[in-house]
PDB file of N, CA and C in Angstrom:
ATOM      1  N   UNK A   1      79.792  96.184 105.802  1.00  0.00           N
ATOM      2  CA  UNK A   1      81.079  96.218 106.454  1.00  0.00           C
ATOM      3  C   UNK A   1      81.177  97.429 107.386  1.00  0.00           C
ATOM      4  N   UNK A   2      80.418  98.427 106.926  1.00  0.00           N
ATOM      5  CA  UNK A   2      80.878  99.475 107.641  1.00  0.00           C
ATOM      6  C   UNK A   2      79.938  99.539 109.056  1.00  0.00           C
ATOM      7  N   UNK A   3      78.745  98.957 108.984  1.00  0.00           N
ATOM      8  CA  UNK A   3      77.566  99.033 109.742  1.00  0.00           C
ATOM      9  C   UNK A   3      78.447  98.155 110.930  1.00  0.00           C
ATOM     10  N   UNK A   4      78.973  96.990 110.297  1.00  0.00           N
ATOM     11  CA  UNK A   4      79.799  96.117 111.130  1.00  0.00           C
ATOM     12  C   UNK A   4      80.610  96.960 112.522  1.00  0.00           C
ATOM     13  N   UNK A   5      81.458  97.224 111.670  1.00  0.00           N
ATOM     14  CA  UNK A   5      82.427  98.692 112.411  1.00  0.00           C
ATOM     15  C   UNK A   5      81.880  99.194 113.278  1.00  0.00           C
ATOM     16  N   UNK A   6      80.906 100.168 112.618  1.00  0.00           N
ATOM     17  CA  UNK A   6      79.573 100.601 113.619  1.00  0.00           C
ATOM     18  C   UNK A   6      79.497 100.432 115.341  1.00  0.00           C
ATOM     19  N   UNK A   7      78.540  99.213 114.692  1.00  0.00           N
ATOM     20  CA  UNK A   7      78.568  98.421 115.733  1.00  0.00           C
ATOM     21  C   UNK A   7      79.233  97.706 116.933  1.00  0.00           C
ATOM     22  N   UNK A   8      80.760  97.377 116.029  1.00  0.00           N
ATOM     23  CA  UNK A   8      81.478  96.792 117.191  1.00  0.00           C
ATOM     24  C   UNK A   8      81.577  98.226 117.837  1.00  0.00           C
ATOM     25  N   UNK A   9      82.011  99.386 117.585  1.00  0.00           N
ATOM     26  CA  UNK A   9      82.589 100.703 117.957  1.00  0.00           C
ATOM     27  C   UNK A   9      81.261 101.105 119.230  1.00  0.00           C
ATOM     28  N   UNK A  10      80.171 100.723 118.838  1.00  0.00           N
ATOM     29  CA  UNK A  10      79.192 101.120 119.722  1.00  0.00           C
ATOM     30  C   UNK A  10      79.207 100.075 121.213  1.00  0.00           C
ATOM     31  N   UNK A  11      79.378  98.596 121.038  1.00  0.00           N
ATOM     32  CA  UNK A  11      79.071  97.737 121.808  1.00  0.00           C
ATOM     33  C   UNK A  11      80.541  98.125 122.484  1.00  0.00           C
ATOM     34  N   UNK A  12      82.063  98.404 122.085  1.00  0.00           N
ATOM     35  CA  UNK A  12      82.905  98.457 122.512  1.00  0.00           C
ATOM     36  C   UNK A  12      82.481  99.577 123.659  1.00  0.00           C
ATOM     37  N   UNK A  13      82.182 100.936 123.033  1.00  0.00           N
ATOM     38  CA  UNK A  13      82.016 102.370 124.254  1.00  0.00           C
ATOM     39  C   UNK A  13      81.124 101.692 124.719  1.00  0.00           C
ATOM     40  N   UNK A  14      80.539 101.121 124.773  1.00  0.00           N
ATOM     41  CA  UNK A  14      78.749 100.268 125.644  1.00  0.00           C
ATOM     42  C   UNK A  14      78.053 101.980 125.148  1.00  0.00           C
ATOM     43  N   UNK A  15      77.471 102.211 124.153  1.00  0.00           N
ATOM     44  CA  UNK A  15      76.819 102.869 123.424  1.00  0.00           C
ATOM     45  C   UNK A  15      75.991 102.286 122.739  1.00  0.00           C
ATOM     46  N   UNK A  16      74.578 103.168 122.167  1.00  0.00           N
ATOM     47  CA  UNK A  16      73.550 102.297 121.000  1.00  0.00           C
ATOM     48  C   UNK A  16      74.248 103.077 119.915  1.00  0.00           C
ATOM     49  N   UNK A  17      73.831 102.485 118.531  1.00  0.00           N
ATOM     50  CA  UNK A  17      74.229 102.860 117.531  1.00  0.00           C
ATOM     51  C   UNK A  17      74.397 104.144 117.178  1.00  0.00           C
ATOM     52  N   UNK A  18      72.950 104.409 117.595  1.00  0.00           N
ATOM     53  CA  UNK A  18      72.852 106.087 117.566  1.00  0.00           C
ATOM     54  C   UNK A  18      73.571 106.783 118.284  1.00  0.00           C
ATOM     55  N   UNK A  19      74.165 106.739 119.782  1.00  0.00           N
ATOM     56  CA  UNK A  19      74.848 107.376 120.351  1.00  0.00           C
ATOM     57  C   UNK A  19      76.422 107.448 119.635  1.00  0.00           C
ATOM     58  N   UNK A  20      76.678 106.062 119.252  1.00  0.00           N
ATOM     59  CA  UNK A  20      78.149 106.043 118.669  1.00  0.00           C
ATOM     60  C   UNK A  20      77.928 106.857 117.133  1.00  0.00           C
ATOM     61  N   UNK A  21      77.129 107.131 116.392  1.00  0.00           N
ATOM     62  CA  UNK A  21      77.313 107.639 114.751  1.00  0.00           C
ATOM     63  C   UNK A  21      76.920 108.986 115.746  1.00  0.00           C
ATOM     64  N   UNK A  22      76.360 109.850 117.141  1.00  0.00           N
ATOM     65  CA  UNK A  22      76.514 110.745 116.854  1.00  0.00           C
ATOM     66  C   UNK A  22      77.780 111.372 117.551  1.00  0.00           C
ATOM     67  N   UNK A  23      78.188 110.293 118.008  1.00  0.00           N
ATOM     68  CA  UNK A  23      79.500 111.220 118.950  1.00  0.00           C
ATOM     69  C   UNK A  23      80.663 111.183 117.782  1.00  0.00           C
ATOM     70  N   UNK A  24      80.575 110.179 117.275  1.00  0.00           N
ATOM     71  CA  UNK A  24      81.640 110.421 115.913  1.00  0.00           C
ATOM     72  C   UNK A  24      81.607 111.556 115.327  1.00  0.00           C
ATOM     73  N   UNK A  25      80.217 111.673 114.615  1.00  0.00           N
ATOM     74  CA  UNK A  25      79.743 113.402 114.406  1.00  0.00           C
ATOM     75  C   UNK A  25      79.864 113.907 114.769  1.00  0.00           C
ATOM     76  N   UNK A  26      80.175 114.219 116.179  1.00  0.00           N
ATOM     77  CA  UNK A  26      80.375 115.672 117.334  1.00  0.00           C
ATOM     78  C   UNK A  26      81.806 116.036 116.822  1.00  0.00           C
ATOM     79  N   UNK A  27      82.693 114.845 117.001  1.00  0.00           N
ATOM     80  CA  UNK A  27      84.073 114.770 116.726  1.00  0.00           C
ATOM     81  C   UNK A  27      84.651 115.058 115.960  1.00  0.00           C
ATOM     82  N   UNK A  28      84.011 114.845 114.712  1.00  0.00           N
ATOM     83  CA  UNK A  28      84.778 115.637 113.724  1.00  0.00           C
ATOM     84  C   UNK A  28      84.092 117.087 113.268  1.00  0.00           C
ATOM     85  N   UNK A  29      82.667 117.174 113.802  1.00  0.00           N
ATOM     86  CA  UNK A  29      81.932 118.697 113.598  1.00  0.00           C
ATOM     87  C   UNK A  29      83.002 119.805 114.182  1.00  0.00           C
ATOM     88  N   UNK A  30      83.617 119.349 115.524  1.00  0.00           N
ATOM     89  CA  UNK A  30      84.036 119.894 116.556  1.00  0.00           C
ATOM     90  C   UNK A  30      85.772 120.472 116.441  1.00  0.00           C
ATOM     91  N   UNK A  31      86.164 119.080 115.647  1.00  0.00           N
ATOM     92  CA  UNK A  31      87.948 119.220 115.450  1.00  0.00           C
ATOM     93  C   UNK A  31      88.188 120.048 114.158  1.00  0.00           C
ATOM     94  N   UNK A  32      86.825 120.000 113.095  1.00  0.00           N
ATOM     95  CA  UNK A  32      87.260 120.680 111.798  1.00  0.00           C
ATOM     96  C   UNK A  32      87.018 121.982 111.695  1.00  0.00           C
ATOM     97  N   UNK A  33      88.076 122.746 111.503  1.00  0.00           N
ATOM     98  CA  UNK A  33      87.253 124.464 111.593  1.00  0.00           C
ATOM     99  C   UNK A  33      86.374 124.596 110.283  1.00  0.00           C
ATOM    100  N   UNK A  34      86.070 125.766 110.621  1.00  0.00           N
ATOM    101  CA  UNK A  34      84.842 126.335 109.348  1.00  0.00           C
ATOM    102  C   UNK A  34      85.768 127.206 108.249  1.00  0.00           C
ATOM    103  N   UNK A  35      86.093 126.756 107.101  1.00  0.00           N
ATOM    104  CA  UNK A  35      86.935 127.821 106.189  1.00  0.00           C
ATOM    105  C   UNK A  35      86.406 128.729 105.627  1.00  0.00           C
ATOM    106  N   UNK A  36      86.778 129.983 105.723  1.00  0.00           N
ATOM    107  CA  UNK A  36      85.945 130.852 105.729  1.00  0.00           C
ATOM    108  C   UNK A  36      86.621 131.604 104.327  1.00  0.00           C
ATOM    109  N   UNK A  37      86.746 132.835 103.639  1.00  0.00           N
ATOM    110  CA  UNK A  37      87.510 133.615 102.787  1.00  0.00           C
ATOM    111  C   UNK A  37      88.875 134.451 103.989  1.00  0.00           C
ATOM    112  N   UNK A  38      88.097 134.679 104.620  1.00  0.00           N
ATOM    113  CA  UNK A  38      89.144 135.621 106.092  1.00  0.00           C
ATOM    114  C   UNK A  38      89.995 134.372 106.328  1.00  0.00           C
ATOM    115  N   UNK A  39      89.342 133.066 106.346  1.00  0.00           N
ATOM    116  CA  UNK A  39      90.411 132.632 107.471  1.00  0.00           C
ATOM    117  C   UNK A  39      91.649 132.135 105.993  1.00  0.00           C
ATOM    118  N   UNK A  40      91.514 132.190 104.958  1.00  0.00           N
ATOM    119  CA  UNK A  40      92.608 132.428 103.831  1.00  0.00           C
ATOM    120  C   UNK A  40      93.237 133.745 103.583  1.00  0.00           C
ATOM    121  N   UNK A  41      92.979 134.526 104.075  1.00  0.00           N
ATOM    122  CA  UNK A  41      93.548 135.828 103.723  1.00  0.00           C
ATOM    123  C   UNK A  41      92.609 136.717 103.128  1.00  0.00           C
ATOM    124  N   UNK A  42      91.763 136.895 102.808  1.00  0.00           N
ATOM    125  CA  UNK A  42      91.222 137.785 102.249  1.00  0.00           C
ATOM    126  C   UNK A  42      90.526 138.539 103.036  1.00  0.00           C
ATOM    127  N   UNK A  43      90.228 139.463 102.746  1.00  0.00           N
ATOM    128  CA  UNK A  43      89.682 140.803 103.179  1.00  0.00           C
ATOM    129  C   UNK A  43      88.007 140.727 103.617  1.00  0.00           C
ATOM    130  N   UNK A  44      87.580 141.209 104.633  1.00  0.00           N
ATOM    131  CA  UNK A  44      85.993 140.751 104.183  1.00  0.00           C
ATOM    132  C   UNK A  44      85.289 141.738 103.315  1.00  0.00           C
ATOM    133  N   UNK A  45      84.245 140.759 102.147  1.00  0.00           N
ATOM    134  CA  UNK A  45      83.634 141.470 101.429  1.00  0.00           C
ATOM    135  C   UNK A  45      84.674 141.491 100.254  1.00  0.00           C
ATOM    136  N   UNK A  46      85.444 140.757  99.892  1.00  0.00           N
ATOM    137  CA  UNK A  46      86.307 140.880  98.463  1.00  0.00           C
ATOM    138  C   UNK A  46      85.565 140.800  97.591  1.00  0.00           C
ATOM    139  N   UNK A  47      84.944 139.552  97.693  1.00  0.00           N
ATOM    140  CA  UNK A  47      84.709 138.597  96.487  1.00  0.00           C
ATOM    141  C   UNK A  47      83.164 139.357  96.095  1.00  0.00           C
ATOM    142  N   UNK A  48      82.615 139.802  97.296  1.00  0.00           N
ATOM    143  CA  UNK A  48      81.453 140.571  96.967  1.00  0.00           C
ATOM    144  C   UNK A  48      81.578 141.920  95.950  1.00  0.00           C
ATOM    145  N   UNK A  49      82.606 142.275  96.280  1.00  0.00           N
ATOM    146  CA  UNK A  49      83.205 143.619  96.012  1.00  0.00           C
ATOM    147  C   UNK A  49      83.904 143.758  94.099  1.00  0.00           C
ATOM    148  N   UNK A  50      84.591 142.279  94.060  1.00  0.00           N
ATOM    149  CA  UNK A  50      85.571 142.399  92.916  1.00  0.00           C
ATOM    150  C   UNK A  50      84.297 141.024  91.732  1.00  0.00           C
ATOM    151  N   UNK A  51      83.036 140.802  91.997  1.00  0.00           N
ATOM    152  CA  UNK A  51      82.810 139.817  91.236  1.00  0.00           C
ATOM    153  C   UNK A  51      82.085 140.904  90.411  1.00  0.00           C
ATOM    154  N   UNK A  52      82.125 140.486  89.343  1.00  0.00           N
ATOM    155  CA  UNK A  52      81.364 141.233  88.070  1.00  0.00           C
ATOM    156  C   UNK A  52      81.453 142.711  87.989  1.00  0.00           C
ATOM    157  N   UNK A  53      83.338 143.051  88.522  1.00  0.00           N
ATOM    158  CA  UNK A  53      83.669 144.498  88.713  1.00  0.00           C
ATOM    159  C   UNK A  53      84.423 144.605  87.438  1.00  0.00           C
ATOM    160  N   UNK A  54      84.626 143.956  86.361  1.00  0.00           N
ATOM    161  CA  UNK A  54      85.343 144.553  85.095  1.00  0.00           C
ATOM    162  C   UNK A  54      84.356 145.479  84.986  1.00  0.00           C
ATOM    163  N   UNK A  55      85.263 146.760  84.532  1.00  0.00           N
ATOM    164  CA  UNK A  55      84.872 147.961  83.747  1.00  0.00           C
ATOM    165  C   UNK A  55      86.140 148.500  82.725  1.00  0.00           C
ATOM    166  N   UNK A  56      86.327 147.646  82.299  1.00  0.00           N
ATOM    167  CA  UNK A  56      87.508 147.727  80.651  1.00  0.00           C
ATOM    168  C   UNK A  56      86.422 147.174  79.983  1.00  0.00           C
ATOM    169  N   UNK A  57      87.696 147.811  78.239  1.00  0.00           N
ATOM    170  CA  UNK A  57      86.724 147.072  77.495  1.00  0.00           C
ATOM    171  C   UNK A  57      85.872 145.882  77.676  1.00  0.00           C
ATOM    172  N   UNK A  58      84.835 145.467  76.993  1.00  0.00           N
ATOM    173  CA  UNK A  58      84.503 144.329  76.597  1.00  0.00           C
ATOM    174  C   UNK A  58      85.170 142.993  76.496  1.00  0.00           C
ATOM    175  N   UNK A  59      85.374 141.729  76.719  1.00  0.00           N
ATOM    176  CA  UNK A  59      85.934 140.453  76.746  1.00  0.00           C
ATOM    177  C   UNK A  59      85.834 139.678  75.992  1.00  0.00           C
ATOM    178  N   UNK A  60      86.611 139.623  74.697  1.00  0.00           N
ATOM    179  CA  UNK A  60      86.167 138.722  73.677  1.00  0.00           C
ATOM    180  C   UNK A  60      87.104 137.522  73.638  1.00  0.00           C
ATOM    181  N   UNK A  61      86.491 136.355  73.330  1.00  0.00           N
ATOM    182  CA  UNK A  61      87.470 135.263  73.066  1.00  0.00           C
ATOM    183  C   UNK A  61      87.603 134.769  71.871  1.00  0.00           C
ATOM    184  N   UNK A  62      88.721 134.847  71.769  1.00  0.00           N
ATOM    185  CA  UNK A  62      89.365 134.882  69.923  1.00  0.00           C
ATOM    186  C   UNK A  62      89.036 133.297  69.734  1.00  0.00           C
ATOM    187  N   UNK A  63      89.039 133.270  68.294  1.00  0.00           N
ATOM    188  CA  UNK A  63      88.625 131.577  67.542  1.00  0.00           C
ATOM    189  C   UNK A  63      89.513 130.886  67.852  1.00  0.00           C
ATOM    190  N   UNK A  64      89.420 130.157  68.448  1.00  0.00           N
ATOM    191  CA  UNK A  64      90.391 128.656  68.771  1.00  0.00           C
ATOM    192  C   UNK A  64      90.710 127.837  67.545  1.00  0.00           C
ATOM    193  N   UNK A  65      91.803 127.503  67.147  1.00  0.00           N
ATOM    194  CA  UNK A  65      92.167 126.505  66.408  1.00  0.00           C
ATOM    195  C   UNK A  65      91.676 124.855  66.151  1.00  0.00           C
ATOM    196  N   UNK A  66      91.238 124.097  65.425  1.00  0.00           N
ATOM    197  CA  UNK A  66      90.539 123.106  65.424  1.00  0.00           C
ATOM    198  C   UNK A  66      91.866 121.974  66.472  1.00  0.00           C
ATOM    199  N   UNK A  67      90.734 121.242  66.559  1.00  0.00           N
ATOM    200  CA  UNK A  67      91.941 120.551  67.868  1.00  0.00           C
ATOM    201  C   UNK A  67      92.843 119.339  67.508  1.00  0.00           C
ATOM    202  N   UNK A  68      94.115 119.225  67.499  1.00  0.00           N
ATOM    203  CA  UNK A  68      94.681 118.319  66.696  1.00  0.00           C
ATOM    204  C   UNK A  68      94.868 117.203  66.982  1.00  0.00           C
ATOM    205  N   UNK A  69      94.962 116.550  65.832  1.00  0.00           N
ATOM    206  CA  UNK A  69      94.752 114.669  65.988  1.00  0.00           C
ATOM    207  C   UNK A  69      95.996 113.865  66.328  1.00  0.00           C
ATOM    208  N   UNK A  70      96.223 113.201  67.279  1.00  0.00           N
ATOM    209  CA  UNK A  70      97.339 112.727  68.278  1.00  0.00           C
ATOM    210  C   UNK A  70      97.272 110.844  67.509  1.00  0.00           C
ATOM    211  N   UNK A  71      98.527 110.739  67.926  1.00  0.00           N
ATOM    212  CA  UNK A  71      98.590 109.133  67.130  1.00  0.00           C
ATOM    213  C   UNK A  71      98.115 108.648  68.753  1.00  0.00           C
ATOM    214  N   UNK A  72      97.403 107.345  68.918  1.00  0.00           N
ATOM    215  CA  UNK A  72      97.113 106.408  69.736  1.00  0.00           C
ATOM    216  C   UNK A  72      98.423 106.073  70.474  1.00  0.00           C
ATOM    217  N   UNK A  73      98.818 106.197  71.858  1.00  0.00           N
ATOM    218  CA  UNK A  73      99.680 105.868  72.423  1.00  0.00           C
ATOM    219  C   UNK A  73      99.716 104.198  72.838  1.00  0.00           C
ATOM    220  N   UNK A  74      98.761 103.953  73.005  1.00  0.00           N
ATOM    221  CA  UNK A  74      98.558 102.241  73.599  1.00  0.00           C
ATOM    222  C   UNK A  74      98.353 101.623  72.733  1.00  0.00           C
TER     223      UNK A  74
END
């Protein structure tokens, strides 16, 4: 189905297949920006900076409770 598409999309621009799957590709390579950490707000070099920066105590995770048994809804 999709090859279908394709195709009509190619014979429509009078394009070969290949020209139409790569201009599609150009198109959206071209319209989508690159997300970066900066382009969210962050600082450059955060994540480099703050990963495996605990220096507090030690991190322990306390015993979890066994997990409880729910009646069948359906």
């Amino acid at each position: 189905m999709v090859l279908e598409k394709l195709k009509y999309l190619a014979q429509s621009h009078q394009r070969t297949l290949e020209e139409e799957i790569t201009s599609i590709l150009e198109d959206i390579t071209e319209n989508t920006p690159i997300i970066t950490p900066q382009n969210r707000g962050w600082f450059p070099g955060f994540f480099e900076e703050v990963i495996g920066g605990w220096e507090g105590e030690p991190l322990v995770r306390e015993h979890q409770a066994e997990a409880q048994e729910r009646d069948f809804l359906l």
